[in-house]
C-alpha atoms as a PDB file:
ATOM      1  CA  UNK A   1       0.000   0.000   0.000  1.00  0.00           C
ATOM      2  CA  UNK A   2       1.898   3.590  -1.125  1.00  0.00           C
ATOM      3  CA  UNK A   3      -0.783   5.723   0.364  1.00  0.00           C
ATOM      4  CA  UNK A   4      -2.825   5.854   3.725  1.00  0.00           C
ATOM      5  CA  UNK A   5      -6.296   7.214   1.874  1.00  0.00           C
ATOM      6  CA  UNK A   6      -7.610   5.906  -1.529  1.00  0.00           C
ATOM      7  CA  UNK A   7      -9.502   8.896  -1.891  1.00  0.00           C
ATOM      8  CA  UNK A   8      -5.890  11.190  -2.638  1.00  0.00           C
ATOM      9  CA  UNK A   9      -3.790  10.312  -5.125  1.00  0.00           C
ATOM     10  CA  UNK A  10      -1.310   7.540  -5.930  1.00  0.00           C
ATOM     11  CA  UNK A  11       2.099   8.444  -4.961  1.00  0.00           C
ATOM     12  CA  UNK A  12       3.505   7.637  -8.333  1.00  0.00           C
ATOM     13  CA  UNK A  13       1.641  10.381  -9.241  1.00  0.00           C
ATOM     14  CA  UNK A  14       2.823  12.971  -7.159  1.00  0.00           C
ATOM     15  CA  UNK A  15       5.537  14.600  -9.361  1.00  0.00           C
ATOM     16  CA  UNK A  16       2.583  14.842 -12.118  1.00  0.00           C
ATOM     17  CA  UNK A  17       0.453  16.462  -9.828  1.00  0.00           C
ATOM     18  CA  UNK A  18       2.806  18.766  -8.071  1.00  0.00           C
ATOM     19  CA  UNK A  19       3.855  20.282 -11.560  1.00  0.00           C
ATOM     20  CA  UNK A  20      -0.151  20.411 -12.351  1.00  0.00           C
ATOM     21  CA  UNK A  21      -1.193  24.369 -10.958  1.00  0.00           C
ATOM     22  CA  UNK A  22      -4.813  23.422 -11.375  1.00  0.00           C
ATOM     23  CA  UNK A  23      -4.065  19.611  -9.007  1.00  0.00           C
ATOM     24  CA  UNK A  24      -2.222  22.039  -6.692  1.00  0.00           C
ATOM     25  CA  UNK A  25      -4.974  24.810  -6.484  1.00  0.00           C
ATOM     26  CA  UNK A  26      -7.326  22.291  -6.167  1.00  0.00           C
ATOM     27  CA  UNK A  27      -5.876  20.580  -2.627  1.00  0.00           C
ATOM     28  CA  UNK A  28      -5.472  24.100  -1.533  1.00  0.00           C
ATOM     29  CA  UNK A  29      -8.508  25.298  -2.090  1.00  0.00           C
ATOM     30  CA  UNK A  30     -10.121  22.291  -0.465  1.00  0.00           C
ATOM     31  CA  UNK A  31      -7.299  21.991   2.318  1.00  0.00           C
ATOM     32  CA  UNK A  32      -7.194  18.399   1.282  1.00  0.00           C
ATOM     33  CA  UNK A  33      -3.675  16.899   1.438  1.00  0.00           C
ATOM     34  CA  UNK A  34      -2.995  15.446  -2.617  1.00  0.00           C
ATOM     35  CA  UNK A  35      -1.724  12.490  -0.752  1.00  0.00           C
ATOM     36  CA  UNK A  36      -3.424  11.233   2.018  1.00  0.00           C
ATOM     37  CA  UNK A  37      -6.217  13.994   1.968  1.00  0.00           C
ATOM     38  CA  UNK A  38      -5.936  15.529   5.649  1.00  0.00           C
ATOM     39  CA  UNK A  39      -6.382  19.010   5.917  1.00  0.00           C
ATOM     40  CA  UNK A  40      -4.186  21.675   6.715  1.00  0.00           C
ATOM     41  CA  UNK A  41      -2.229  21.766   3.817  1.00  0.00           C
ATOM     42  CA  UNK A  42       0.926  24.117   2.786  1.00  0.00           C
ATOM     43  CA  UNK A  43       1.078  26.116  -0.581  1.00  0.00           C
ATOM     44  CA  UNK A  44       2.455  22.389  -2.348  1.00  0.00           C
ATOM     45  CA  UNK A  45      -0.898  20.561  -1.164  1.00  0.00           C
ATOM     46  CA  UNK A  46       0.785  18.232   0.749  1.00  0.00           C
ATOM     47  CA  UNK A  47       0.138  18.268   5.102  1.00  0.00           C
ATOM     48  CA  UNK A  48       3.209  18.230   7.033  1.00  0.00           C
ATOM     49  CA  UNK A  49       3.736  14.647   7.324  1.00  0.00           C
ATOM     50  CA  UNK A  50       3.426  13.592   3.314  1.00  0.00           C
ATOM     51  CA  UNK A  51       5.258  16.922   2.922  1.00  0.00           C
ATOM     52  CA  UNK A  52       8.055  15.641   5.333  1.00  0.00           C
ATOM     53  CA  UNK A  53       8.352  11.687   3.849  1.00  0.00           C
ATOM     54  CA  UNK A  54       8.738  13.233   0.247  1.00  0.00           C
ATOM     55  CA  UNK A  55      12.041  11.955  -1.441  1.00  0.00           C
ATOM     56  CA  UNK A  56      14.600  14.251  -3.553  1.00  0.00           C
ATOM     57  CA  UNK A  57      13.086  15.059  -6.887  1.00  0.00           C
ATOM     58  CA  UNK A  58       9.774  15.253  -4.717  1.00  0.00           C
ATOM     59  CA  UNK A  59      10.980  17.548  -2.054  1.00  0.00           C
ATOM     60  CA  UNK A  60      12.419  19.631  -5.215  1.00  0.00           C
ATOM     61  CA  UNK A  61       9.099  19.559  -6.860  1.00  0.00           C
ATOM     62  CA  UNK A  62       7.494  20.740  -3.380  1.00  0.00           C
ATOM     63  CA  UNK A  63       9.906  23.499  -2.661  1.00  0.00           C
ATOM     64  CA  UNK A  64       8.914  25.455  -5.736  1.00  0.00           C
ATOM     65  CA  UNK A  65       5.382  25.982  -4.197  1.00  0.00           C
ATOM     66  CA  UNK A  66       6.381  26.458  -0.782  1.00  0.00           C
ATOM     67  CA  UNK A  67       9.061  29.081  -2.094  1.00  0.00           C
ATOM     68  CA  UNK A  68       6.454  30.907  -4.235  1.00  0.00           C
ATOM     69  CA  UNK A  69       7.644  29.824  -7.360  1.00  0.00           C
ATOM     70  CA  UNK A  70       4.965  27.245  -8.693  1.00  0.00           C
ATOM     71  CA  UNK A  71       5.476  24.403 -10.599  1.00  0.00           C
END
């Protein structure tokens, strides 16, 4: 199992989605983690806990929303 909620998106998917503004808007504007769908989300989509397992190219991925810079 690569996710904790069926409902959010497969992690294979996450680099797709993070470079996706409308995916991105979307979890934001729901505060609905992309992931695992909790709330509180930060500018990326993701809730601190799928925001802290993500691996490099991820993390990279992640750190252009969080820095402003989009996908």
């Amino acid at each position: 199992m690569d996710r904790e909620n069926s409902v959010g998106i497969p992690r294979s998917q996450l680099l797709y989605s993070l470079g996706n503004r409308k995916i991105v808007e979307f979890a934001r504007e729901t505060d609905s983690c992309l992931l695992c769908c909790r709330p509180k989300v930060n500018e990326a989509g993701l809730c601190r806990w799928c925001y802290s397992s993500l691996d490099t190219p991820e993390i990279h991925a992640a750190v252009k929303w969080t820095s402003g810079v989009g996908p």
